[in-house]
PDB file of N, CA and C in Angstrom:
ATOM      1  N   UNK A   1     -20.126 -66.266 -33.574  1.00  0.00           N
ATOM      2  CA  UNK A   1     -18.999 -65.560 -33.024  1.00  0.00           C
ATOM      3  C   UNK A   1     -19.485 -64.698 -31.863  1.00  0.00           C
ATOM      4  N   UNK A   2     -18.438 -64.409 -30.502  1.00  0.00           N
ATOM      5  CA  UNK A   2     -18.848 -63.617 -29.872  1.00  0.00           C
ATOM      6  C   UNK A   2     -19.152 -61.927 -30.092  1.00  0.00           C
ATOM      7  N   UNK A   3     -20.006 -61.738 -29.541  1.00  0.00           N
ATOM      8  CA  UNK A   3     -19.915 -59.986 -29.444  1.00  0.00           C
ATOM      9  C   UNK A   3     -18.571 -59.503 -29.387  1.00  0.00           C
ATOM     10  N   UNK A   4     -18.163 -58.646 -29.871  1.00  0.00           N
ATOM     11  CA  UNK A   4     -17.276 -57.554 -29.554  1.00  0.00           C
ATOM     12  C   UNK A   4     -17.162 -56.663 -28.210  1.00  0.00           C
ATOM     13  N   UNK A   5     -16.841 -56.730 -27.846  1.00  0.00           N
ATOM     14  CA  UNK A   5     -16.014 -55.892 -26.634  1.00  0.00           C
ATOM     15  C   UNK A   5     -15.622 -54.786 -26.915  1.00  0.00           C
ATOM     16  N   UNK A   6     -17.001 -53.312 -26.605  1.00  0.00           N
ATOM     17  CA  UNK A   6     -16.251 -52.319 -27.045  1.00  0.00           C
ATOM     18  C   UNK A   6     -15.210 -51.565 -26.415  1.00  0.00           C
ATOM     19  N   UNK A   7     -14.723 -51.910 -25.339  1.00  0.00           N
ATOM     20  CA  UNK A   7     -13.711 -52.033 -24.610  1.00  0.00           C
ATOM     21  C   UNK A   7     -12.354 -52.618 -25.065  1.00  0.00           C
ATOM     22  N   UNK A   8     -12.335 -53.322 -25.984  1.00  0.00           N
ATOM     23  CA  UNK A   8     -11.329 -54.261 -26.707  1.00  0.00           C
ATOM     24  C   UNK A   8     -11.040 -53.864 -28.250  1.00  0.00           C
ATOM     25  N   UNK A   9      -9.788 -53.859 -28.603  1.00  0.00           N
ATOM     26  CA  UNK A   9      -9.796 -53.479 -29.869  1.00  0.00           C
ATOM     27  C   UNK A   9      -9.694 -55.075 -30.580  1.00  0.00           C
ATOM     28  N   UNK A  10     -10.002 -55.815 -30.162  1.00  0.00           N
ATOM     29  CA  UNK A  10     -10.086 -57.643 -30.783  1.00  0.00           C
ATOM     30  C   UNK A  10     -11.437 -57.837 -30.648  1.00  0.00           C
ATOM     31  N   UNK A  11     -11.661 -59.108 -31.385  1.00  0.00           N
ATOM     32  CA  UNK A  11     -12.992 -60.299 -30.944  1.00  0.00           C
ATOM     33  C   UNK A  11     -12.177 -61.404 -30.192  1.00  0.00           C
ATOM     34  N   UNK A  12     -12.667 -61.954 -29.538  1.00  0.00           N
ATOM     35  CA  UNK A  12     -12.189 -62.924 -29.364  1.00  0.00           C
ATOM     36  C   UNK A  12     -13.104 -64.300 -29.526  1.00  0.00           C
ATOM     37  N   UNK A  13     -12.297 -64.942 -30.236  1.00  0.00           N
ATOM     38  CA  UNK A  13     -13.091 -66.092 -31.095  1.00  0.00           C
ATOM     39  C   UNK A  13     -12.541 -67.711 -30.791  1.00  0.00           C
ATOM     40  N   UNK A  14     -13.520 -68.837 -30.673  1.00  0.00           N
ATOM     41  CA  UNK A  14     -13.336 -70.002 -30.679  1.00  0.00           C
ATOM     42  C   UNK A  14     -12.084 -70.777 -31.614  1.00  0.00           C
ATOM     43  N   UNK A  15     -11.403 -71.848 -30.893  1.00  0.00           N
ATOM     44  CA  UNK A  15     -10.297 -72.312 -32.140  1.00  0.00           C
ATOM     45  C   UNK A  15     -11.394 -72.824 -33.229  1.00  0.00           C
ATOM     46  N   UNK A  16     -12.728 -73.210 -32.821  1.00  0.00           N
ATOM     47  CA  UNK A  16     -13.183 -73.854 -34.299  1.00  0.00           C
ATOM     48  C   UNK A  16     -13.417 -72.438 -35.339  1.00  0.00           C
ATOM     49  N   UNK A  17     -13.569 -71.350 -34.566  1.00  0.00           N
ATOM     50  CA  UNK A  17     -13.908 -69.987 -35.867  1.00  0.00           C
ATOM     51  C   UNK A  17     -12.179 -69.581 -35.839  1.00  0.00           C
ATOM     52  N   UNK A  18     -11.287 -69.901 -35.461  1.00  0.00           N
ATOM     53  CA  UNK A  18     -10.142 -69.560 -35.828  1.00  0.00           C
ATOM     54  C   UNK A  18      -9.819 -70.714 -36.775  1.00  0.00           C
ATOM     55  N   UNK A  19     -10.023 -71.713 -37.218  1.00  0.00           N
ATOM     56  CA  UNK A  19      -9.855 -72.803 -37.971  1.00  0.00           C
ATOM     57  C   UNK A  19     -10.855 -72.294 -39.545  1.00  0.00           C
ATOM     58  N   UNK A  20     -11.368 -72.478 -39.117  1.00  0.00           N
ATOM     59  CA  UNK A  20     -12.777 -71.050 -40.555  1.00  0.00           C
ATOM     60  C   UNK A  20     -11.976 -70.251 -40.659  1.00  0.00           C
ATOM     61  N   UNK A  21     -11.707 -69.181 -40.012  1.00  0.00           N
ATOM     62  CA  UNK A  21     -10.898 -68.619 -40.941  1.00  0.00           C
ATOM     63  C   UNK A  21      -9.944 -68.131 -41.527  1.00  0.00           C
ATOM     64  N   UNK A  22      -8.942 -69.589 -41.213  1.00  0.00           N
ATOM     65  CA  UNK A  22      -7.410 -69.902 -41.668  1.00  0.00           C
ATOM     66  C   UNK A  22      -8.221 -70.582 -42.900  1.00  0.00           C
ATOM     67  N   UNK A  23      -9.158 -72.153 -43.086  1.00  0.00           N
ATOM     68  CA  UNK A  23      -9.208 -72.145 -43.819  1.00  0.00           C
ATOM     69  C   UNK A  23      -9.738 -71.331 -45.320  1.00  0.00           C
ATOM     70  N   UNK A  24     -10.494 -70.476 -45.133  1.00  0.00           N
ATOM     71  CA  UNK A  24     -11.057 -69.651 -45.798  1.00  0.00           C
ATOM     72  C   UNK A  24     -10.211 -68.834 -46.321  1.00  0.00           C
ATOM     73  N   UNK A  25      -9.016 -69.122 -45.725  1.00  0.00           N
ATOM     74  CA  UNK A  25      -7.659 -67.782 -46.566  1.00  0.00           C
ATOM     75  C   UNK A  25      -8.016 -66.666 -46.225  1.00  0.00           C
ATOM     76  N   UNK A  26      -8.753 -66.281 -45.303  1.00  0.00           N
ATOM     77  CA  UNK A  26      -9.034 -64.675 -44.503  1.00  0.00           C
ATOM     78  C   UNK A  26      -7.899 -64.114 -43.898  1.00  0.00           C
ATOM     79  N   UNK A  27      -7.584 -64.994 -43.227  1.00  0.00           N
ATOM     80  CA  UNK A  27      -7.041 -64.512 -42.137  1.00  0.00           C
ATOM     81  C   UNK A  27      -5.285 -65.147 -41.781  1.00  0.00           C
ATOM     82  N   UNK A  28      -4.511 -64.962 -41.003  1.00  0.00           N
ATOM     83  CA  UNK A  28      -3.299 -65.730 -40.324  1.00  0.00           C
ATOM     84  C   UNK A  28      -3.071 -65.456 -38.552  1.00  0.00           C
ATOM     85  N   UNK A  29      -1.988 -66.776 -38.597  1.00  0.00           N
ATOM     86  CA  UNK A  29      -2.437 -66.342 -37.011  1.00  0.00           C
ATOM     87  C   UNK A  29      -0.765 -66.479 -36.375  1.00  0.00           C
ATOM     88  N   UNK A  30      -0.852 -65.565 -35.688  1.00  0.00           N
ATOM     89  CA  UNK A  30       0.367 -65.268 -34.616  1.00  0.00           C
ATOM     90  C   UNK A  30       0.606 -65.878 -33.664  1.00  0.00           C
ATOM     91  N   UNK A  31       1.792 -66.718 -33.260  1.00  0.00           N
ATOM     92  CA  UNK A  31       2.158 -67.334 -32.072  1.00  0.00           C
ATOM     93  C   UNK A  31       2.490 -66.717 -31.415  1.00  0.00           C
ATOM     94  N   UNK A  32       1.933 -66.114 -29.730  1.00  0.00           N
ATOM     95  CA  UNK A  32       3.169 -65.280 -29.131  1.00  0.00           C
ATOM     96  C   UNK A  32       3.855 -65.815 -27.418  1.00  0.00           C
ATOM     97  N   UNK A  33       3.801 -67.102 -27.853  1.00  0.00           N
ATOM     98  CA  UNK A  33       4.117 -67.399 -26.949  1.00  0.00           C
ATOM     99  C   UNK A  33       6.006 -67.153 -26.863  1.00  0.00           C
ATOM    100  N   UNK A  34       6.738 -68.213 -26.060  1.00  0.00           N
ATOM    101  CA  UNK A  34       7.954 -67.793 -25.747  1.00  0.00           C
ATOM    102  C   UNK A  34       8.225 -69.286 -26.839  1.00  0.00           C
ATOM    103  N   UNK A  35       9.787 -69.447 -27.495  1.00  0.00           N
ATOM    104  CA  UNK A  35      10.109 -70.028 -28.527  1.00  0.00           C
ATOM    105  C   UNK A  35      10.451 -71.128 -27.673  1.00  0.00           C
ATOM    106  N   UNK A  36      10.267 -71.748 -26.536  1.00  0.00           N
ATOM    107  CA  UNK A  36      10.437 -73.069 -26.065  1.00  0.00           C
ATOM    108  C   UNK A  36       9.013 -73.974 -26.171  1.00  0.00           C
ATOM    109  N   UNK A  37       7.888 -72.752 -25.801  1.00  0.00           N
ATOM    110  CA  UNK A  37       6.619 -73.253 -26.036  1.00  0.00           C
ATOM    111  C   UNK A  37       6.250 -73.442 -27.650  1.00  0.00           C
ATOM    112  N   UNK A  38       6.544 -72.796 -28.604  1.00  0.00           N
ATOM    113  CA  UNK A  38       6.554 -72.807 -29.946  1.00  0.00           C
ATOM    114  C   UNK A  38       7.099 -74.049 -29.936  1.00  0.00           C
ATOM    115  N   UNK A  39       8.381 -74.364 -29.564  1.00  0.00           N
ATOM    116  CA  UNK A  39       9.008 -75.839 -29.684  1.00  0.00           C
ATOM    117  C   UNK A  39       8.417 -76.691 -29.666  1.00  0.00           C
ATOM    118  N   UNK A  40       7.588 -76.847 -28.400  1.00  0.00           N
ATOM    119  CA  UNK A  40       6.821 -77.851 -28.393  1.00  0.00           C
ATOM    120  C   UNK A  40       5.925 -78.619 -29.151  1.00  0.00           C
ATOM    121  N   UNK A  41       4.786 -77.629 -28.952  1.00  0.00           N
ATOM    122  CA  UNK A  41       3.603 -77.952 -29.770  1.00  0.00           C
ATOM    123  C   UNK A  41       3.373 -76.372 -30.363  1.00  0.00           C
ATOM    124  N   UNK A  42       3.102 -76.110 -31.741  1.00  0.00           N
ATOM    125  CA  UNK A  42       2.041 -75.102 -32.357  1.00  0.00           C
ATOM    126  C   UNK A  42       1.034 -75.583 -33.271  1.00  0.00           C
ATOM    127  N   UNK A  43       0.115 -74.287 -33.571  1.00  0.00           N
ATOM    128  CA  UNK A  43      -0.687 -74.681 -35.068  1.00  0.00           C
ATOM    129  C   UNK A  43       0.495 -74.632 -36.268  1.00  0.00           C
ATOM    130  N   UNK A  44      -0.602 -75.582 -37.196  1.00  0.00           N
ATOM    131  CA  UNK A  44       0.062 -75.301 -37.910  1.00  0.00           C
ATOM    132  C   UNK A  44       0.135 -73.687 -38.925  1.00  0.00           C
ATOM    133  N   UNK A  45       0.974 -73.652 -39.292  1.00  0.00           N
ATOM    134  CA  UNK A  45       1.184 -72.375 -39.958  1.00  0.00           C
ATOM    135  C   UNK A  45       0.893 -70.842 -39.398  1.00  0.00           C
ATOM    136  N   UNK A  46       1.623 -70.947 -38.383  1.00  0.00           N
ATOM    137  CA  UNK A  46       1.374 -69.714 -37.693  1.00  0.00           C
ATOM    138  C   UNK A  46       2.749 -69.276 -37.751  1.00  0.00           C
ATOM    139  N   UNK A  47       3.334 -68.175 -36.955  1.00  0.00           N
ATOM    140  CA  UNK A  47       4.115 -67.092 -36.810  1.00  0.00           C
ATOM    141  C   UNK A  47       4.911 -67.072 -35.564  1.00  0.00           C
ATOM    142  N   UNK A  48       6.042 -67.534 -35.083  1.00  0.00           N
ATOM    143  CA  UNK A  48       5.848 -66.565 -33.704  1.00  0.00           C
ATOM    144  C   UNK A  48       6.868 -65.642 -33.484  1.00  0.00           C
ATOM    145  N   UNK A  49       6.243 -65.005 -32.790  1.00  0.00           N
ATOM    146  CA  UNK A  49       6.178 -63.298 -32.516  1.00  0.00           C
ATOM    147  C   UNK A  49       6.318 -63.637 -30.995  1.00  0.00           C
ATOM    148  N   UNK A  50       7.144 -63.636 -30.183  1.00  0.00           N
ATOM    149  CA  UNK A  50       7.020 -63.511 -28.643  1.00  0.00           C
ATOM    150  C   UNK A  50       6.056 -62.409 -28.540  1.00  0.00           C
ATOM    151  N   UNK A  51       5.026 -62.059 -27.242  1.00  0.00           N
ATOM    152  CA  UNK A  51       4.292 -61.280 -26.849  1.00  0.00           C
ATOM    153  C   UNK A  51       5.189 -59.912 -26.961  1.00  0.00           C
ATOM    154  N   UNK A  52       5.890 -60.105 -26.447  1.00  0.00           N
ATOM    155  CA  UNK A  52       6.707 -59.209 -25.364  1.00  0.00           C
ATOM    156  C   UNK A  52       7.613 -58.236 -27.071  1.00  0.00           C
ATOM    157  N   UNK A  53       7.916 -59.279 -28.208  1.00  0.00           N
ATOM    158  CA  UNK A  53       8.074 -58.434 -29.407  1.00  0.00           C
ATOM    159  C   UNK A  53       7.544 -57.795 -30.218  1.00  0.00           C
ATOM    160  N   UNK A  54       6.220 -57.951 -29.719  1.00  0.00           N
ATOM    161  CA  UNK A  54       4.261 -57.767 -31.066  1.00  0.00           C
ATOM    162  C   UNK A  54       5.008 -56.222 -31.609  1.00  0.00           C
ATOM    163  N   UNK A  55       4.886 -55.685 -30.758  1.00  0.00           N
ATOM    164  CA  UNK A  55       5.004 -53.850 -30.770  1.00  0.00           C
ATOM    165  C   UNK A  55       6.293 -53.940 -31.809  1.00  0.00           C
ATOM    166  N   UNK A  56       7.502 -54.282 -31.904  1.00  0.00           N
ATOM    167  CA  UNK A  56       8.926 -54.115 -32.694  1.00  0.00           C
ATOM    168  C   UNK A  56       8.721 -55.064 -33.815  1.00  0.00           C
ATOM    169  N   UNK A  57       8.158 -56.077 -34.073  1.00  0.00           N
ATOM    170  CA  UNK A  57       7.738 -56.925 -35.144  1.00  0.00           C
ATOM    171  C   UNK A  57       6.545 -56.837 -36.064  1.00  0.00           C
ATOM    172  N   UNK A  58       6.124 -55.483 -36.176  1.00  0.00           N
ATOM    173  CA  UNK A  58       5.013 -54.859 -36.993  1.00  0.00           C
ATOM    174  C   UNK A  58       5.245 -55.006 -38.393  1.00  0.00           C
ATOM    175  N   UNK A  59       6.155 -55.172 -38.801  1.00  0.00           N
ATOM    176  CA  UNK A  59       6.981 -55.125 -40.065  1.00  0.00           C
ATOM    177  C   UNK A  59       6.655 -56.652 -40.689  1.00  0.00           C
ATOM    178  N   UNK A  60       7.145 -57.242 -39.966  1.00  0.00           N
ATOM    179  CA  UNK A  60       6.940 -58.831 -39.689  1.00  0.00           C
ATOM    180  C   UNK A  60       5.609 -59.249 -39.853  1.00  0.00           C
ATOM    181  N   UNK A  61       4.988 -59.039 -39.019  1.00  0.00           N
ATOM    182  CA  UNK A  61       3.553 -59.319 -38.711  1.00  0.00           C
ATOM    183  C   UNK A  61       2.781 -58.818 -40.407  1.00  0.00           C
ATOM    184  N   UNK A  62       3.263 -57.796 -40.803  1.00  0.00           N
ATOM    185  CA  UNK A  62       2.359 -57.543 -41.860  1.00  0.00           C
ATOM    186  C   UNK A  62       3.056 -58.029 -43.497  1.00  0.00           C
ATOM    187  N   UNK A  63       4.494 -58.556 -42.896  1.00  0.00           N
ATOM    188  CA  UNK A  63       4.644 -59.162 -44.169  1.00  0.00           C
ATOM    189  C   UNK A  63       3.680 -60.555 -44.160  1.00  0.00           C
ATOM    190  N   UNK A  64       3.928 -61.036 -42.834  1.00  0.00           N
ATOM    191  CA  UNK A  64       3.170 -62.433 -42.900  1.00  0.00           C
ATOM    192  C   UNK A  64       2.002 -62.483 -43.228  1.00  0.00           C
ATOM    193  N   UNK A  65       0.901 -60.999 -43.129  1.00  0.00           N
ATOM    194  CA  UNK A  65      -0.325 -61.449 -43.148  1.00  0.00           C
ATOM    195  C   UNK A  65      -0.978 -60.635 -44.921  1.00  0.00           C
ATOM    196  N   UNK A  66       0.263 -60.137 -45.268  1.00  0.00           N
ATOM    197  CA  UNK A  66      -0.128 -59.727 -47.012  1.00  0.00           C
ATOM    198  C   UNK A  66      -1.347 -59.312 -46.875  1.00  0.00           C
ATOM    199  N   UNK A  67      -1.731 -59.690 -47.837  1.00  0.00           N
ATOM    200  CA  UNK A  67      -3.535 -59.101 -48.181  1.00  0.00           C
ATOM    201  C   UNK A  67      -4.657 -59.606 -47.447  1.00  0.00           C
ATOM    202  N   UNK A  68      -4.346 -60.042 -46.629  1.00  0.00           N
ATOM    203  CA  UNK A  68      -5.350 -60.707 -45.571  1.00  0.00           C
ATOM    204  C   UNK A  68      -5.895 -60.091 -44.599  1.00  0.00           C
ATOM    205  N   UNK A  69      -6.952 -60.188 -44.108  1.00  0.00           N
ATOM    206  CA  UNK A  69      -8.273 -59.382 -43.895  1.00  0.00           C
ATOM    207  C   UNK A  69      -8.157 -59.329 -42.244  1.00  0.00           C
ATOM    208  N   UNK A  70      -7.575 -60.509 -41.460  1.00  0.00           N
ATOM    209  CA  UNK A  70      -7.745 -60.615 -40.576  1.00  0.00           C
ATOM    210  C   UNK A  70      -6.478 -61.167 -39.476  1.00  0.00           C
ATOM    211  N   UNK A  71      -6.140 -60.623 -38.244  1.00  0.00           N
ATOM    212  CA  UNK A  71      -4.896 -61.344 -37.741  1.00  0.00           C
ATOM    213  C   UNK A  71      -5.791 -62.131 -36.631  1.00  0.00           C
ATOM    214  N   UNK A  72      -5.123 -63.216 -36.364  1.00  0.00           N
ATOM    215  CA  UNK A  72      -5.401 -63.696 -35.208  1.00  0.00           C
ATOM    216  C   UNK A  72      -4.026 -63.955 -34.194  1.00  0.00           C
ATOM    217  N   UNK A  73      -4.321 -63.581 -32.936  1.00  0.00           N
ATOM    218  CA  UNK A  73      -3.548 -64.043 -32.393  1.00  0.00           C
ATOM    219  C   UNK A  73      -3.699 -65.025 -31.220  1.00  0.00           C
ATOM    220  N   UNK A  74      -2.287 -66.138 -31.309  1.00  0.00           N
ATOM    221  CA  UNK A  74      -2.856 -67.479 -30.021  1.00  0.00           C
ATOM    222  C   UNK A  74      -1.584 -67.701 -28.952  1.00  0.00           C
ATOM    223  N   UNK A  75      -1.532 -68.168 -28.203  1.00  0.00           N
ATOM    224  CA  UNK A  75      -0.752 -68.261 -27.040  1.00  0.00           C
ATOM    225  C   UNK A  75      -1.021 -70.100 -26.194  1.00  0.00           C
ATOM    226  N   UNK A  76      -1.116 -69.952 -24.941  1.00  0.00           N
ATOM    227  CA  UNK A  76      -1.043 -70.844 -24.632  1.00  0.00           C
ATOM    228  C   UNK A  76      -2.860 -70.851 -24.395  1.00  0.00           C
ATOM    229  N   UNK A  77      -3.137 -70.016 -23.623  1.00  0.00           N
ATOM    230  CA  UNK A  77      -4.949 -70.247 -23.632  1.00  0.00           C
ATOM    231  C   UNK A  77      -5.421 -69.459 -23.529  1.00  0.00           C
ATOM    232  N   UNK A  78      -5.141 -68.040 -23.941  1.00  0.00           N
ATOM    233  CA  UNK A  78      -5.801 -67.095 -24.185  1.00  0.00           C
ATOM    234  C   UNK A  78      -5.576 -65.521 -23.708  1.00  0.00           C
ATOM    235  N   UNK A  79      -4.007 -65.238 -22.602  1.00  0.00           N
ATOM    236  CA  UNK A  79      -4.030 -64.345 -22.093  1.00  0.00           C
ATOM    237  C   UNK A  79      -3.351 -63.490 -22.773  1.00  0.00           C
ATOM    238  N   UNK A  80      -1.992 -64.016 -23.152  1.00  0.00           N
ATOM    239  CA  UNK A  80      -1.164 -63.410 -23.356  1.00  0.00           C
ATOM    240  C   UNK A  80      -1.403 -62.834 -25.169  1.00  0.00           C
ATOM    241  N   UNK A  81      -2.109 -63.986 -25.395  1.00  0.00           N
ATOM    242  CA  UNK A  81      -2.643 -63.264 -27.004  1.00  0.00           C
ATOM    243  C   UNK A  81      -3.695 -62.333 -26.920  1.00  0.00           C
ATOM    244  N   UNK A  82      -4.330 -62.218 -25.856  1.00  0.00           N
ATOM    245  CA  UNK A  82      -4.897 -61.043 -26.076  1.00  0.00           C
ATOM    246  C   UNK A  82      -4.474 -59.696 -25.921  1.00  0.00           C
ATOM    247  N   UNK A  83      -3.376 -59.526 -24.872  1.00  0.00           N
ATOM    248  CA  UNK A  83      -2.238 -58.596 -24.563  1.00  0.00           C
ATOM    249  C   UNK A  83      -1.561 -58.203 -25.752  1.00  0.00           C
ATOM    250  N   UNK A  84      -1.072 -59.311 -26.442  1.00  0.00           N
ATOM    251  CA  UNK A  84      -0.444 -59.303 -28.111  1.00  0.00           C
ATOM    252  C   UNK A  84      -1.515 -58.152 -28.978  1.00  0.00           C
ATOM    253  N   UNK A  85      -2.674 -58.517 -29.021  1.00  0.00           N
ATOM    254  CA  UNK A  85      -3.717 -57.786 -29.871  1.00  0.00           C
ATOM    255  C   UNK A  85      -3.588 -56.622 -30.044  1.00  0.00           C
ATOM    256  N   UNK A  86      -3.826 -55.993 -28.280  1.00  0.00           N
ATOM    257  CA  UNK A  86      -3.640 -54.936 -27.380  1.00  0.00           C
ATOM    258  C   UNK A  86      -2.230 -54.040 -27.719  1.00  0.00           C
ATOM    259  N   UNK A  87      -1.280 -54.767 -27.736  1.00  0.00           N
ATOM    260  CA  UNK A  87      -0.037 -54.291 -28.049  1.00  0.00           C
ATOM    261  C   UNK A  87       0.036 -53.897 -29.823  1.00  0.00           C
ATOM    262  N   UNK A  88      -0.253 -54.952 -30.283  1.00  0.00           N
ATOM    263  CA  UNK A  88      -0.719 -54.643 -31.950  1.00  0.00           C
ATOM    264  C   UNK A  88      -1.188 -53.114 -32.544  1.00  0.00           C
ATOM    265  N   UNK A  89      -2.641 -52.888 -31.589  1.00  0.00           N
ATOM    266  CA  UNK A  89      -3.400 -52.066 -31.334  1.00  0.00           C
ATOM    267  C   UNK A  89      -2.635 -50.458 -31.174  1.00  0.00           C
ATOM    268  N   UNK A  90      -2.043 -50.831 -29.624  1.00  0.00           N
ATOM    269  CA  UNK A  90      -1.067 -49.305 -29.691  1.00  0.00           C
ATOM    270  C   UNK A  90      -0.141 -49.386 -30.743  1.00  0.00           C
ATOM    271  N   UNK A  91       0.278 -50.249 -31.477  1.00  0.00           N
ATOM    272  CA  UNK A  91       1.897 -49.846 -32.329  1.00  0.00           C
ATOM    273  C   UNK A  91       1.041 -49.157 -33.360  1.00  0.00           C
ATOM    274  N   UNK A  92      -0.122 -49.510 -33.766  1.00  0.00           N
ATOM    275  CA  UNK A  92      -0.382 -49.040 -34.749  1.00  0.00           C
ATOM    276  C   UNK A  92      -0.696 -50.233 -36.088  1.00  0.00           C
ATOM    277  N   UNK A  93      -1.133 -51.379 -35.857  1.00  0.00           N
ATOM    278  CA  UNK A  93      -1.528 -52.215 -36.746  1.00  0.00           C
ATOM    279  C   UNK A  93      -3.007 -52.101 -36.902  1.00  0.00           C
ATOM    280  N   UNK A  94      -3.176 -50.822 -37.561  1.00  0.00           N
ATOM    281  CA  UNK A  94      -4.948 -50.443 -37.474  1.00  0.00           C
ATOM    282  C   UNK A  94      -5.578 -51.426 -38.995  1.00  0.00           C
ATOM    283  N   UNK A  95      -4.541 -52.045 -40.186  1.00  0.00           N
ATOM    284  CA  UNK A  95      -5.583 -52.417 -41.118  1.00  0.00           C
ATOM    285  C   UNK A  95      -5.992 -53.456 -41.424  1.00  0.00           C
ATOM    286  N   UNK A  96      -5.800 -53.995 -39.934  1.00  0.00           N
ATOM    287  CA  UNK A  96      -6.158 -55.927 -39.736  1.00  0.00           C
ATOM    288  C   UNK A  96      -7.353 -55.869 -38.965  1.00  0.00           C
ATOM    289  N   UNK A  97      -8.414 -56.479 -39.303  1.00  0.00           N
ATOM    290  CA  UNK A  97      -9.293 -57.100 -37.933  1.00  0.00           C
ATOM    291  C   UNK A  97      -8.388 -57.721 -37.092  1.00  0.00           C
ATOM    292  N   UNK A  98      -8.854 -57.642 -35.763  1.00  0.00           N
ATOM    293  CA  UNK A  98      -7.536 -58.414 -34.821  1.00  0.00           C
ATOM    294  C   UNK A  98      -8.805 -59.039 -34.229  1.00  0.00           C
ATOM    295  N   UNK A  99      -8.264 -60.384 -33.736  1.00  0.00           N
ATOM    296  CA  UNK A  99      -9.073 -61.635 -32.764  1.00  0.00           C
ATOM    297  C   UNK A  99      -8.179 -62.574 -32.218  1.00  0.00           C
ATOM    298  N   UNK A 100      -8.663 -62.596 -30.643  1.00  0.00           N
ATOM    299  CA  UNK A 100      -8.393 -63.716 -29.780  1.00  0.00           C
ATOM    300  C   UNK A 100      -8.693 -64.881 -29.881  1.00  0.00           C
ATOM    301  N   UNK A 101      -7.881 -65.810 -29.873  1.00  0.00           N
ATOM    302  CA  UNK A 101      -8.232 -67.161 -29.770  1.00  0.00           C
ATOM    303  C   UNK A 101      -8.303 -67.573 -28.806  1.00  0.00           C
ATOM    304  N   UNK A 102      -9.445 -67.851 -27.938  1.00  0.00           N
ATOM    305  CA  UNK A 102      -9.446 -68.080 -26.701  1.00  0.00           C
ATOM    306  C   UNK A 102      -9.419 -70.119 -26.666  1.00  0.00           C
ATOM    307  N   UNK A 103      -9.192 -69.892 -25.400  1.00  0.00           N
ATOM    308  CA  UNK A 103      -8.461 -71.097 -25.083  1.00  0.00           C
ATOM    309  C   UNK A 103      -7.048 -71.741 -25.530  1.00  0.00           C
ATOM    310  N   UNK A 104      -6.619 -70.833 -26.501  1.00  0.00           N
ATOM    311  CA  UNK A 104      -5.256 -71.042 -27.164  1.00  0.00           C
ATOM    312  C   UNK A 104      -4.603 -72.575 -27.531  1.00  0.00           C
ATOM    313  N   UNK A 105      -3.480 -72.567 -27.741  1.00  0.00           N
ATOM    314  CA  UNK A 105      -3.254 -73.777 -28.099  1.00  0.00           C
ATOM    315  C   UNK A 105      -2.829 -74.974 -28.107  1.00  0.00           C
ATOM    316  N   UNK A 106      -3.461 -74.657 -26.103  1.00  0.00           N
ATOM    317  CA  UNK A 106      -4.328 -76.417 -25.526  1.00  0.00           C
ATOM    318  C   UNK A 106      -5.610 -77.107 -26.507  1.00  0.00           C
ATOM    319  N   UNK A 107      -6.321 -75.699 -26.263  1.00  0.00           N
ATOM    320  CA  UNK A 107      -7.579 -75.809 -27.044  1.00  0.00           C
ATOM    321  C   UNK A 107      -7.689 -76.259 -28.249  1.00  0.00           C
ATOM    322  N   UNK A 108      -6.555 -75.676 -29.031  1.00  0.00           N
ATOM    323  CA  UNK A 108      -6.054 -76.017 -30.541  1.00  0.00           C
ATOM    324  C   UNK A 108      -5.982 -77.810 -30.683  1.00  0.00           C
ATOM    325  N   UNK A 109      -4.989 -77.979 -30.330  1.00  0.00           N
ATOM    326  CA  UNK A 109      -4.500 -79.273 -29.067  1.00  0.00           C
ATOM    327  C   UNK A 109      -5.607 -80.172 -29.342  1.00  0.00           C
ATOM    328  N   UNK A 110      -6.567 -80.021 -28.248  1.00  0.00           N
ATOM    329  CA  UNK A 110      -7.264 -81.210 -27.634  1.00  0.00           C
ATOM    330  C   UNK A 110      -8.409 -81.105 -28.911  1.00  0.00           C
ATOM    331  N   UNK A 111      -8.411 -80.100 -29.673  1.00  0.00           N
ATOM    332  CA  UNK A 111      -9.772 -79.820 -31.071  1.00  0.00           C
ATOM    333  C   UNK A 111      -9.189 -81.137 -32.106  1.00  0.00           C
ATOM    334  N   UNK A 112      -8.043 -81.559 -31.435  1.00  0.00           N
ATOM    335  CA  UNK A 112      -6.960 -82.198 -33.091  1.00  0.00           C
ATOM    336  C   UNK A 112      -6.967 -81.705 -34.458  1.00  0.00           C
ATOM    337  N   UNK A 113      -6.589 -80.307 -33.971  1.00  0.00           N
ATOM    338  CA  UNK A 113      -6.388 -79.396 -35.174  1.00  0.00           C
ATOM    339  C   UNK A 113      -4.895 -79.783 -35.586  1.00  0.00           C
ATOM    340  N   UNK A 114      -4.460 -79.403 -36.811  1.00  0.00           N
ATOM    341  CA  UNK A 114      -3.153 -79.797 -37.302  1.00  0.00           C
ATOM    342  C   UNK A 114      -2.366 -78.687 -36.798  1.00  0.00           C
ATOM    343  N   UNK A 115      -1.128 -79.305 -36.427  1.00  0.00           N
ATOM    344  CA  UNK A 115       0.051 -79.064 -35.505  1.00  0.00           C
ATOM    345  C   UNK A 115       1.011 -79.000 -36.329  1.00  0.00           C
ATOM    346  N   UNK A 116       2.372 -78.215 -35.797  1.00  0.00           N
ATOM    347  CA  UNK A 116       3.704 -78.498 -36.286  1.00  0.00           C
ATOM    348  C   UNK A 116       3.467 -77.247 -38.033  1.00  0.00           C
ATOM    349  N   UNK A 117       4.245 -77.509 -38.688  1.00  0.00           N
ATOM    350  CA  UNK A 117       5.140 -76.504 -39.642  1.00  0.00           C
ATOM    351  C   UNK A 117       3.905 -77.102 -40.660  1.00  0.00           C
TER     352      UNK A 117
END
């Protein structure tokens, strides 16, 4: 995994260590893209949360992620989920590890990770 960014309140991590640790039951992961892109293509079993709602959907976000250790959040390739994190961060979602999925979910995508619901 990468270093931390002490500049960053996230890691930001590979889809194969975001795949570890969905399967591992650690963690869940947030879609925040816009709900036409959700349409399209997502992971499977994720959330979405438009970016732009992270901050008003705190409620949400932590029903989805129950006792789980870790949030991740993904987008299309990596920007806007990290902004999501960021936004997480100020509302006040201090009792999640938070991590970027960088390359998002093209990356997801072209890994032939499982897609859809």
């Amino acid at each position: 995994m990468a270093d931390k960014d002490p500049r960053e309140p996230f890691t930001r991590i590979s889809v194969s260590e975001a795949k570890e640790k969905l399967e591992t039951h650690q963690a869940v992961m947030i879609d925040v893209r816009d709900p036409h892109e959700y349409a399209e293509v997502h992971a499977s079993g994720v959330l979405l949360v438009p970016v732009n709602s992270v901050m008003g959907e705190l409620s949400q976000i932590r029903d989805f992620a129950g006792e789980k250790q870790e949030v991740l959040f993904i987008c299309k390739m990596g920007g806007r989920s990290a902004l999501a994190a960021e936004y997480a961060t100020a509302a006040g979602l201090e009792e999640y590890e938070l991590f970027n999925v960088e390359g998002g979910t093209e990356a997801w995508e072209q890994a032939g990770y499982p897609t859809g619901d």
